[in-house]
PDB file of N, CA and C in Angstrom:
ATOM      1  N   UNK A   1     214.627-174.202 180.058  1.00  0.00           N
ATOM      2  CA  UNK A   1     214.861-173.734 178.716  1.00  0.00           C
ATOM      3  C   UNK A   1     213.539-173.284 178.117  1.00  0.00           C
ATOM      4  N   UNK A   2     213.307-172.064 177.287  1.00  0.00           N
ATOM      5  CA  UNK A   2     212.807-171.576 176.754  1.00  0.00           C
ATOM      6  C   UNK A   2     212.870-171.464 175.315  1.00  0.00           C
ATOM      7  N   UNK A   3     210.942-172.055 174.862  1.00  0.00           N
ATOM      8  CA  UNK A   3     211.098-172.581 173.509  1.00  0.00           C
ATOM      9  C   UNK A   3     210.114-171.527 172.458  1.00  0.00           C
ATOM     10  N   UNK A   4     210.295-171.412 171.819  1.00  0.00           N
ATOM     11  CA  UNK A   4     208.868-170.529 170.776  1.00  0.00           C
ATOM     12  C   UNK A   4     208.161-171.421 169.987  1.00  0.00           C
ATOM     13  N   UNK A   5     206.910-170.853 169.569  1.00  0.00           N
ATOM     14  CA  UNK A   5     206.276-172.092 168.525  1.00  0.00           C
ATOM     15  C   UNK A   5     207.246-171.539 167.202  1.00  0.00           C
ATOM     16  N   UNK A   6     207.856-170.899 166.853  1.00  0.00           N
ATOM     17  CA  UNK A   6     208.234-170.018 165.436  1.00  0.00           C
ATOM     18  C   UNK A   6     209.381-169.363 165.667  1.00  0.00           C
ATOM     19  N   UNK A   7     209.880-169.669 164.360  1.00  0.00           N
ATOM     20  CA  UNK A   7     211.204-168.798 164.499  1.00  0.00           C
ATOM     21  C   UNK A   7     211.046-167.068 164.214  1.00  0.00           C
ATOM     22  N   UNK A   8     211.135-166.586 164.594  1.00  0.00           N
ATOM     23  CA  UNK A   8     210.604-165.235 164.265  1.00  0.00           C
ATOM     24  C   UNK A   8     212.425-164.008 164.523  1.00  0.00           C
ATOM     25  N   UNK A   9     212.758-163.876 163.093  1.00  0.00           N
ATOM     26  CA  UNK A   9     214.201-163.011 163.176  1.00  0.00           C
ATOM     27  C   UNK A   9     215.006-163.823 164.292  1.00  0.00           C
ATOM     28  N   UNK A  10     215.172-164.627 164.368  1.00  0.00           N
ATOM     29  CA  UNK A  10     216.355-165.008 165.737  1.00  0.00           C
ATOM     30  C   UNK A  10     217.354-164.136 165.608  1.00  0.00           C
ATOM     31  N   UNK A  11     218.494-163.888 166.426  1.00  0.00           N
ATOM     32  CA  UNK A  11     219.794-163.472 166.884  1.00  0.00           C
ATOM     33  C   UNK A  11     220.690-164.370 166.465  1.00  0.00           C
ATOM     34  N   UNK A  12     220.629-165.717 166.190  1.00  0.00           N
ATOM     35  CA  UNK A  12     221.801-166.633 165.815  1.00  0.00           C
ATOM     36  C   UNK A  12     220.934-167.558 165.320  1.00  0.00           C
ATOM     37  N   UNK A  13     221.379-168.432 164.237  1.00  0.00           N
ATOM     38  CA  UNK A  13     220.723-169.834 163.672  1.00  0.00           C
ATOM     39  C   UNK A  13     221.779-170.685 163.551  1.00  0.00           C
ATOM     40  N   UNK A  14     221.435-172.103 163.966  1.00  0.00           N
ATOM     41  CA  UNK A  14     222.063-173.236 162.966  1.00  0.00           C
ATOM     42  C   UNK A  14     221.188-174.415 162.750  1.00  0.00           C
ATOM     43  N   UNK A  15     221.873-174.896 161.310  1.00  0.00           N
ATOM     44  CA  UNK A  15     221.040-176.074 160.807  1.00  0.00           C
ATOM     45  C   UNK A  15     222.031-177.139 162.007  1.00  0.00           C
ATOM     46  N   UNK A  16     221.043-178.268 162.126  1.00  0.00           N
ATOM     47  CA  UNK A  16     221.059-179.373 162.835  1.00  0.00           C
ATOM     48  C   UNK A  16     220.613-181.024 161.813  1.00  0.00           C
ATOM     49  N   UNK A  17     221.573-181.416 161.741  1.00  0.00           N
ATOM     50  CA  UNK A  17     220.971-182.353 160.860  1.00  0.00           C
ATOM     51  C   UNK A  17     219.963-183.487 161.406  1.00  0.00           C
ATOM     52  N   UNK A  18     218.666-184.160 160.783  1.00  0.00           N
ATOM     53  CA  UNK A  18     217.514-184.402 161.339  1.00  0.00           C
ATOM     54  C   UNK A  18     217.948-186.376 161.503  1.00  0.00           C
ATOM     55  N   UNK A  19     217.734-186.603 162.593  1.00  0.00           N
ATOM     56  CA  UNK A  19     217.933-187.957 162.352  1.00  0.00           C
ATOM     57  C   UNK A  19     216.356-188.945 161.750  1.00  0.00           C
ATOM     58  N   UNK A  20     215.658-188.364 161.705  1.00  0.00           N
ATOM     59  CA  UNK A  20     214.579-189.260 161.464  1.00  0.00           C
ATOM     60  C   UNK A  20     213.965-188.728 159.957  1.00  0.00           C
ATOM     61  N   UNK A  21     214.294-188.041 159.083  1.00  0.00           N
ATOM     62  CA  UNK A  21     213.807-187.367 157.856  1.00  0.00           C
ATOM     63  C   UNK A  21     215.236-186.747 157.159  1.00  0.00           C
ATOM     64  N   UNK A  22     215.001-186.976 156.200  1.00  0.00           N
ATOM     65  CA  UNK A  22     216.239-186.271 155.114  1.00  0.00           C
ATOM     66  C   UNK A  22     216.580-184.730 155.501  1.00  0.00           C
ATOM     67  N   UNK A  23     217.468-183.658 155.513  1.00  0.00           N
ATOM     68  CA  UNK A  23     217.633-182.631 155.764  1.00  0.00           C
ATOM     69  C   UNK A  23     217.766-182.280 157.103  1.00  0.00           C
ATOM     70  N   UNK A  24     217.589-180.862 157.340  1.00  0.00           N
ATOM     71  CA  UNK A  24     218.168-180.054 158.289  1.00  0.00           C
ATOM     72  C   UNK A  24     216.860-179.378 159.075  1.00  0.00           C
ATOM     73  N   UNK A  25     217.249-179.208 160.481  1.00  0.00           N
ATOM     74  CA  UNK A  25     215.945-178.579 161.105  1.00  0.00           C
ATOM     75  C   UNK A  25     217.366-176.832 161.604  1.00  0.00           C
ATOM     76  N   UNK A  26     216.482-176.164 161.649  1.00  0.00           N
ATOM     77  CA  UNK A  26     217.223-174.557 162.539  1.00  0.00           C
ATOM     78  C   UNK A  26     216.431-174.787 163.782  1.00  0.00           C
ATOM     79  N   UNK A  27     217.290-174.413 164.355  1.00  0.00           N
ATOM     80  CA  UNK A  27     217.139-174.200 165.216  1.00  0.00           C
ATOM     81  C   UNK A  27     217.703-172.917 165.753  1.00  0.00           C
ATOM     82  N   UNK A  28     217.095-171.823 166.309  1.00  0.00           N
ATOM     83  CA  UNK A  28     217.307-170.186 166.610  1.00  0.00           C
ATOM     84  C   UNK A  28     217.180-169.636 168.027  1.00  0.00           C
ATOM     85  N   UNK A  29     218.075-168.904 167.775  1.00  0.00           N
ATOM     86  CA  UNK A  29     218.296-168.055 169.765  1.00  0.00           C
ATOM     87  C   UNK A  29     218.140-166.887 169.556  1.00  0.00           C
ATOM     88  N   UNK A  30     217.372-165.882 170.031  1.00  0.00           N
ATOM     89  CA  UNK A  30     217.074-164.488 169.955  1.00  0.00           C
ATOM     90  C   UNK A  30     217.702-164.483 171.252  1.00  0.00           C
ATOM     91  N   UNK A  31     218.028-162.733 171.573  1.00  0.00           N
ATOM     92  CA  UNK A  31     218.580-162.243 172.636  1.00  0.00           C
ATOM     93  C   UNK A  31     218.112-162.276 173.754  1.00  0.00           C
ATOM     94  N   UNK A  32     216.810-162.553 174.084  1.00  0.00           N
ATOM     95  CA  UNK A  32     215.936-162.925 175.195  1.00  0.00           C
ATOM     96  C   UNK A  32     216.385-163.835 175.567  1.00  0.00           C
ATOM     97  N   UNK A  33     216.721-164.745 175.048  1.00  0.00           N
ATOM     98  CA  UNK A  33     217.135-165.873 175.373  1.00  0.00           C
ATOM     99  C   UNK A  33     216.224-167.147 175.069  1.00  0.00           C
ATOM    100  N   UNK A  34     215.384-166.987 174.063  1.00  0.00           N
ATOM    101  CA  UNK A  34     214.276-167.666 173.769  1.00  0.00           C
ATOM    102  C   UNK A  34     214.787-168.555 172.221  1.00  0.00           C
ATOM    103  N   UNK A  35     215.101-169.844 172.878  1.00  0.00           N
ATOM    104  CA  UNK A  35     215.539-171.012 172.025  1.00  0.00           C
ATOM    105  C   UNK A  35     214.473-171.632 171.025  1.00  0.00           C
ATOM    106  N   UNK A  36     214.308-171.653 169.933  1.00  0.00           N
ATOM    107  CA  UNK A  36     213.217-172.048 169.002  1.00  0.00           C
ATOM    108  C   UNK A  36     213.611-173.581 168.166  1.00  0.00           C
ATOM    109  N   UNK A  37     213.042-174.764 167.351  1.00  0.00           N
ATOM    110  CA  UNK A  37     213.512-175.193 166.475  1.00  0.00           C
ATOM    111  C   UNK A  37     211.930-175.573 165.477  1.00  0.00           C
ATOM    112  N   UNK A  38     212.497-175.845 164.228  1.00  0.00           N
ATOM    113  CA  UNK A  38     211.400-175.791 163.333  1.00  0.00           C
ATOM    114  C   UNK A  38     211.142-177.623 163.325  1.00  0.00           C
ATOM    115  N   UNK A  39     211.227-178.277 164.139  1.00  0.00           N
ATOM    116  CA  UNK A  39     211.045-179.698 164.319  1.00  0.00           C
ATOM    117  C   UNK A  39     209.475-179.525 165.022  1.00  0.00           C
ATOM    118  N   UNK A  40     208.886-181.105 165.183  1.00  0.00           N
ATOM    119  CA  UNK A  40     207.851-180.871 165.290  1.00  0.00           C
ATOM    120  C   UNK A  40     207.816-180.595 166.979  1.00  0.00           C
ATOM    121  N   UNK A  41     208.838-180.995 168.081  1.00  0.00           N
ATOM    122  CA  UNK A  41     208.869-180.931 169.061  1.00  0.00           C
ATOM    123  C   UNK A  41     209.293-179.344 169.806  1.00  0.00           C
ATOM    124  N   UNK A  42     209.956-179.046 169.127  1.00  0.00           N
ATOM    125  CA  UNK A  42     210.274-177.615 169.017  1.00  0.00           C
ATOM    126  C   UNK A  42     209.068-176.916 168.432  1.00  0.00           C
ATOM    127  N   UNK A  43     208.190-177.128 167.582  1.00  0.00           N
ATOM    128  CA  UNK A  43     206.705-176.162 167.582  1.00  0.00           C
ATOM    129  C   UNK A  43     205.878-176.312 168.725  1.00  0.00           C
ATOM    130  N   UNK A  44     206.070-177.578 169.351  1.00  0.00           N
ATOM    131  CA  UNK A  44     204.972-177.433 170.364  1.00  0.00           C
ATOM    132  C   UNK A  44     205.594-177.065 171.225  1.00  0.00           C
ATOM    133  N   UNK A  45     206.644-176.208 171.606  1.00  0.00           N
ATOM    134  CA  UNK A  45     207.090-175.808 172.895  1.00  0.00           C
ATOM    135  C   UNK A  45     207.795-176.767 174.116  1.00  0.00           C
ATOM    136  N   UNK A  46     208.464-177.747 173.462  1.00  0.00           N
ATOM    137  CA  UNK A  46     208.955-178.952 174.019  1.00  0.00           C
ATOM    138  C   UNK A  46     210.823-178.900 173.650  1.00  0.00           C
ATOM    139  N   UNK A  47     211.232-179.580 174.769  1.00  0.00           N
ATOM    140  CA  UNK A  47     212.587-179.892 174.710  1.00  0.00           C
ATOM    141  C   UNK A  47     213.057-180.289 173.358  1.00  0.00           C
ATOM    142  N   UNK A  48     213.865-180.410 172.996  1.00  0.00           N
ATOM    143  CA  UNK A  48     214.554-181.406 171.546  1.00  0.00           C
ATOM    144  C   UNK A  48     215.890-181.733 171.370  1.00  0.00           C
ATOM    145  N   UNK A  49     216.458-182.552 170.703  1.00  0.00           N
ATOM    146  CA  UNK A  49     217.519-183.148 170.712  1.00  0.00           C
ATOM    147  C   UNK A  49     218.534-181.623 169.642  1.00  0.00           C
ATOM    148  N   UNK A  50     217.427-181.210 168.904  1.00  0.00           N
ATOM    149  CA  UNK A  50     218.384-180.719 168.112  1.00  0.00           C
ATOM    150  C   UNK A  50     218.769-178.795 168.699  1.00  0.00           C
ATOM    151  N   UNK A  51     218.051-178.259 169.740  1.00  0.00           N
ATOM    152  CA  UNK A  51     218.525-177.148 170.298  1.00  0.00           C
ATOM    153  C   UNK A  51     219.144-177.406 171.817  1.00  0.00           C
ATOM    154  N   UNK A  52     219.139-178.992 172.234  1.00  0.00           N
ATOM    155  CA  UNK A  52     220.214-179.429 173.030  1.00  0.00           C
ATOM    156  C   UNK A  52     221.782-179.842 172.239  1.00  0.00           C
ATOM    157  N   UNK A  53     221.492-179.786 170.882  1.00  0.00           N
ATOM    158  CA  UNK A  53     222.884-180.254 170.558  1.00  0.00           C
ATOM    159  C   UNK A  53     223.313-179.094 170.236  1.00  0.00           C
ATOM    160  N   UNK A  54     222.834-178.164 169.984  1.00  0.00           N
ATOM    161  CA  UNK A  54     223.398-176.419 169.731  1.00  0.00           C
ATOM    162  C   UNK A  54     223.511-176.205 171.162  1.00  0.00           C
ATOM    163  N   UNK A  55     223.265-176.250 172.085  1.00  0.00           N
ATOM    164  CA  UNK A  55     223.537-175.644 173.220  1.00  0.00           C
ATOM    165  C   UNK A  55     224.587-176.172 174.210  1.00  0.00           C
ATOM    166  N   UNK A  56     224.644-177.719 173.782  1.00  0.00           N
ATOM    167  CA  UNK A  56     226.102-178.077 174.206  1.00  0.00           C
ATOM    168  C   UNK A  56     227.205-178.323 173.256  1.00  0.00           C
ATOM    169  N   UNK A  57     227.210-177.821 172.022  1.00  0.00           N
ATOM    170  CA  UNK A  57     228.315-177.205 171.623  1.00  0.00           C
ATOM    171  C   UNK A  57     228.340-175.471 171.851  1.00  0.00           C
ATOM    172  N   UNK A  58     227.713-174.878 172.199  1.00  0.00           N
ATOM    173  CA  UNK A  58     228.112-173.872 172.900  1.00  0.00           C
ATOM    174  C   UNK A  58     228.921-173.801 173.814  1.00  0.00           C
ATOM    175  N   UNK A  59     229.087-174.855 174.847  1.00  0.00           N
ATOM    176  CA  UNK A  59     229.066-175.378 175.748  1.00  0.00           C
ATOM    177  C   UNK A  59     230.864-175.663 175.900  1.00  0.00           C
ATOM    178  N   UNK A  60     230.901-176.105 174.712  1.00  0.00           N
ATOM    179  CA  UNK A  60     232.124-176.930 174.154  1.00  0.00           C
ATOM    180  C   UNK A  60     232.267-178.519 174.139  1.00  0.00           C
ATOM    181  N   UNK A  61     231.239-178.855 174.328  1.00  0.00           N
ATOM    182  CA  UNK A  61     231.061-180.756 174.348  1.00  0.00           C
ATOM    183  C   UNK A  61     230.570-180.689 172.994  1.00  0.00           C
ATOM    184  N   UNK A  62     231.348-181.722 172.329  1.00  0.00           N
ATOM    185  CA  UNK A  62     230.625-182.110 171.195  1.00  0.00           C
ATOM    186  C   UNK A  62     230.374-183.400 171.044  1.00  0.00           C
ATOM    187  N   UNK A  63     229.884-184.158 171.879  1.00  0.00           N
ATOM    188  CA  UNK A  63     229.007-185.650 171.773  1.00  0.00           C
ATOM    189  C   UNK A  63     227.652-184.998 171.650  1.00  0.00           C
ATOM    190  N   UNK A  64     227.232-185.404 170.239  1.00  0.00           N
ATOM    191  CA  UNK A  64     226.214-185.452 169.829  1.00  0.00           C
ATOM    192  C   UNK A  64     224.863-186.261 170.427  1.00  0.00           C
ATOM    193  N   UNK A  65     225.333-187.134 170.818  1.00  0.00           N
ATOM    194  CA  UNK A  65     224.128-188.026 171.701  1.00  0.00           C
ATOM    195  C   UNK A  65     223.482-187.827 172.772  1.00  0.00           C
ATOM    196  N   UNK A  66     223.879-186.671 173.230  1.00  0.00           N
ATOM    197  CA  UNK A  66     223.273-186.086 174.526  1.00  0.00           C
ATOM    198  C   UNK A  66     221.160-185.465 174.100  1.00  0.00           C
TER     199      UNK A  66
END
């Protein structure tokens, strides 16, 4: 999976709600196929819980705990 430091115009967004801080992180997919989220793990170019939970409800699983 492919991450950006920045969201820059994505192709699709959704908010993800944050388990460790009040509010919502986006997380964004441009057509490249280049998965972004504005969390701190998602700036450094790292996996995250919250553009794995957009990607397996893409998917059609919706257990959140993955």
């Amino acid at each position: 999976m492919k991450t950006s430091k920045k969201l820059i115009t994505p192709s699709f967004s959704w908010r993800v709600k944050s388990r460790s801080q009040s509010g919502y992180h986006i997380v964004g997919w441009d057509e490249g196929e280049v998965w972004s989220c504005d969390c701190i793990a998602g700036m450094m170019k790292q996996s995250c819980r919250h553009i794995r939970i957009v990607q397996n409800k893409l998917k059609g699983l919706t257990d959140e705990n993955h």
